[in-house]
C-alpha atoms as a PDB file:
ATOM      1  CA  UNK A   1      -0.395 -15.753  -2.499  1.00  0.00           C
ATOM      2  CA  UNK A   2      -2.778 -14.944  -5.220  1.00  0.00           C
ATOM      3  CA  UNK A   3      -2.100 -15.075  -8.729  1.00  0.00           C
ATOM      4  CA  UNK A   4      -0.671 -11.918 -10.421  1.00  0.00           C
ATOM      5  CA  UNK A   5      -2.097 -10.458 -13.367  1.00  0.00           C
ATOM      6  CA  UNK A   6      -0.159  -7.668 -15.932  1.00  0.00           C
ATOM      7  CA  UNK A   7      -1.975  -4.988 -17.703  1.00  0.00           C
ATOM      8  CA  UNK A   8      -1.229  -2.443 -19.866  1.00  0.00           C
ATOM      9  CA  UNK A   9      -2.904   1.216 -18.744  1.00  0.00           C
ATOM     10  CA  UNK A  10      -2.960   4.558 -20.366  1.00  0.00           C
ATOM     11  CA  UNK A  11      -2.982   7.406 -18.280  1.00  0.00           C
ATOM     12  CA  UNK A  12      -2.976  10.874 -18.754  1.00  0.00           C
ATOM     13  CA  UNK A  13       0.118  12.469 -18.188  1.00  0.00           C
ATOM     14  CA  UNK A  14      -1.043  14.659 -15.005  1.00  0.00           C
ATOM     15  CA  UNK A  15      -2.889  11.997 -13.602  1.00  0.00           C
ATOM     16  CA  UNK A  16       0.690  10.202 -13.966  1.00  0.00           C
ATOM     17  CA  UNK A  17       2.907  12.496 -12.568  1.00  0.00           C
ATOM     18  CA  UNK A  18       0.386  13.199  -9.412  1.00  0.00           C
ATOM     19  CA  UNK A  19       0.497   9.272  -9.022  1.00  0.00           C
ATOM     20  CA  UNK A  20       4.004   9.165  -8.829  1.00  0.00           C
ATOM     21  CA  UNK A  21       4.581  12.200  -6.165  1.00  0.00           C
ATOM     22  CA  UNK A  22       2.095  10.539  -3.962  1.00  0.00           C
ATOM     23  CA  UNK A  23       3.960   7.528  -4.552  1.00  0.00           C
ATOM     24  CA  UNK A  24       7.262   9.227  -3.652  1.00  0.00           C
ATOM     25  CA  UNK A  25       5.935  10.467  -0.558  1.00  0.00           C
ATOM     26  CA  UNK A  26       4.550   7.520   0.872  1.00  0.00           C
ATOM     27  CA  UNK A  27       7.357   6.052   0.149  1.00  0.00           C
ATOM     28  CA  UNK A  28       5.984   3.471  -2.385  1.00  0.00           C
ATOM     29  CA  UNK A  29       6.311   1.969  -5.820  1.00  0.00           C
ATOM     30  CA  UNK A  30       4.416   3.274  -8.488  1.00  0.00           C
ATOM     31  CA  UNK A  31       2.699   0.295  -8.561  1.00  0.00           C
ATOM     32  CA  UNK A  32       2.203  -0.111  -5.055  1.00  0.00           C
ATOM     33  CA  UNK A  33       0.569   3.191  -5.051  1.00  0.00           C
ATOM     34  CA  UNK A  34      -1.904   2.060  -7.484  1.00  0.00           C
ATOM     35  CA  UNK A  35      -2.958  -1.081  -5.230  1.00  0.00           C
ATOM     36  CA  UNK A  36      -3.023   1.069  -2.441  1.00  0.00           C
ATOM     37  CA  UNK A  37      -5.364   3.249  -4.027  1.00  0.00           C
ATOM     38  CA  UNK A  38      -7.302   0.544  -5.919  1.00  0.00           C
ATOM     39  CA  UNK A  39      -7.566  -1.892  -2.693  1.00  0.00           C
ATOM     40  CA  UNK A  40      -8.774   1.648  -0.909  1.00  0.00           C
ATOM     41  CA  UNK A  41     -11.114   2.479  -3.455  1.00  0.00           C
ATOM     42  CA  UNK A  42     -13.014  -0.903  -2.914  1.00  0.00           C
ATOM     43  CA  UNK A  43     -13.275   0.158   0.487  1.00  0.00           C
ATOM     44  CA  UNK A  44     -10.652  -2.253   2.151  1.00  0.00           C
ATOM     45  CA  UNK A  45      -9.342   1.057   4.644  1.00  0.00           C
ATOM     46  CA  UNK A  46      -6.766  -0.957   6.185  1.00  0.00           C
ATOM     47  CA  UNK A  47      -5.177  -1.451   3.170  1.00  0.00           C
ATOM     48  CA  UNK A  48      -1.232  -1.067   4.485  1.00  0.00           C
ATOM     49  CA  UNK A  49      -2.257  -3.843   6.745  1.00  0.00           C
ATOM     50  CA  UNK A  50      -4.078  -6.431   4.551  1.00  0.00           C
ATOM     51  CA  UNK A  51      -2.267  -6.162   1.735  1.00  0.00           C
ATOM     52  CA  UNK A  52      -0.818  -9.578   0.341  1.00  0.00           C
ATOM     53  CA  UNK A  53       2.137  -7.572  -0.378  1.00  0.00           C
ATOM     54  CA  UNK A  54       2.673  -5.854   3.553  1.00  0.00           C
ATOM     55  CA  UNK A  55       1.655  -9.755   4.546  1.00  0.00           C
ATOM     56  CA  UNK A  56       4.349 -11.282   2.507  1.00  0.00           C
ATOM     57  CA  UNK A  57       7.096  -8.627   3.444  1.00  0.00           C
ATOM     58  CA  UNK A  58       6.125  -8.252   7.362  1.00  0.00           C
ATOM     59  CA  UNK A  59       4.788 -11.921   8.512  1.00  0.00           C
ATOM     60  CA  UNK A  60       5.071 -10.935  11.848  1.00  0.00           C
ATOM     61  CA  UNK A  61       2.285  -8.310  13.816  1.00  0.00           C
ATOM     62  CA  UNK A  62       4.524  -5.314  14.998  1.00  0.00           C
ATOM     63  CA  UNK A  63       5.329  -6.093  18.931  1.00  0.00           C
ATOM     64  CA  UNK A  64       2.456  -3.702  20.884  1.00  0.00           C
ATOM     65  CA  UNK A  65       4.075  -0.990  23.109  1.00  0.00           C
ATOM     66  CA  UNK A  66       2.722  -0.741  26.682  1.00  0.00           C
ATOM     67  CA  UNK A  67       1.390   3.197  27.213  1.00  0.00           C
ATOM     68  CA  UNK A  68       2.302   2.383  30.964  1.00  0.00           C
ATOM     69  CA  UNK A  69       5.203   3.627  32.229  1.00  0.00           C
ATOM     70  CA  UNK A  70       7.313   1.125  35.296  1.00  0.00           C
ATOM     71  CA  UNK A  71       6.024   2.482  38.762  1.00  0.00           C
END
């Protein structure tokens, strides 16, 4: 996995509490949330699925579903 890195960031407080309701609804960390949004920004659109974090907490591709049904 890569290395980590900490920072410190200021944010206004709007732009704060809009992060975390997004956050909320998706279900995410704060934190994650940022990624998300950063690894999006950069234009990585598949960012739930190439995230190091998603790799490191779901190793495994989800099983594919066959749209057939059994004659």
């Amino acid at each position: 996995m890569d290395q980590e890195v900490r920072i410190t960031l200021r944010l206004p407080a709007d732009l704060h509490e809009w992060l975390a309701s997004q956050a909320k609804s998706a279900r995410r960390s704060l934190n994650s949330e940022i990624l998300h949004r950063l690894e999006v920004g950069r234009g990585n659109h598949s960012a739930d699925d190439q995230s190091p974090w998603r790799r490191l907490l779901f190793p495994c591709p989800a099983p594919q579903v066959s749209d057939s049904s059994p004659a």
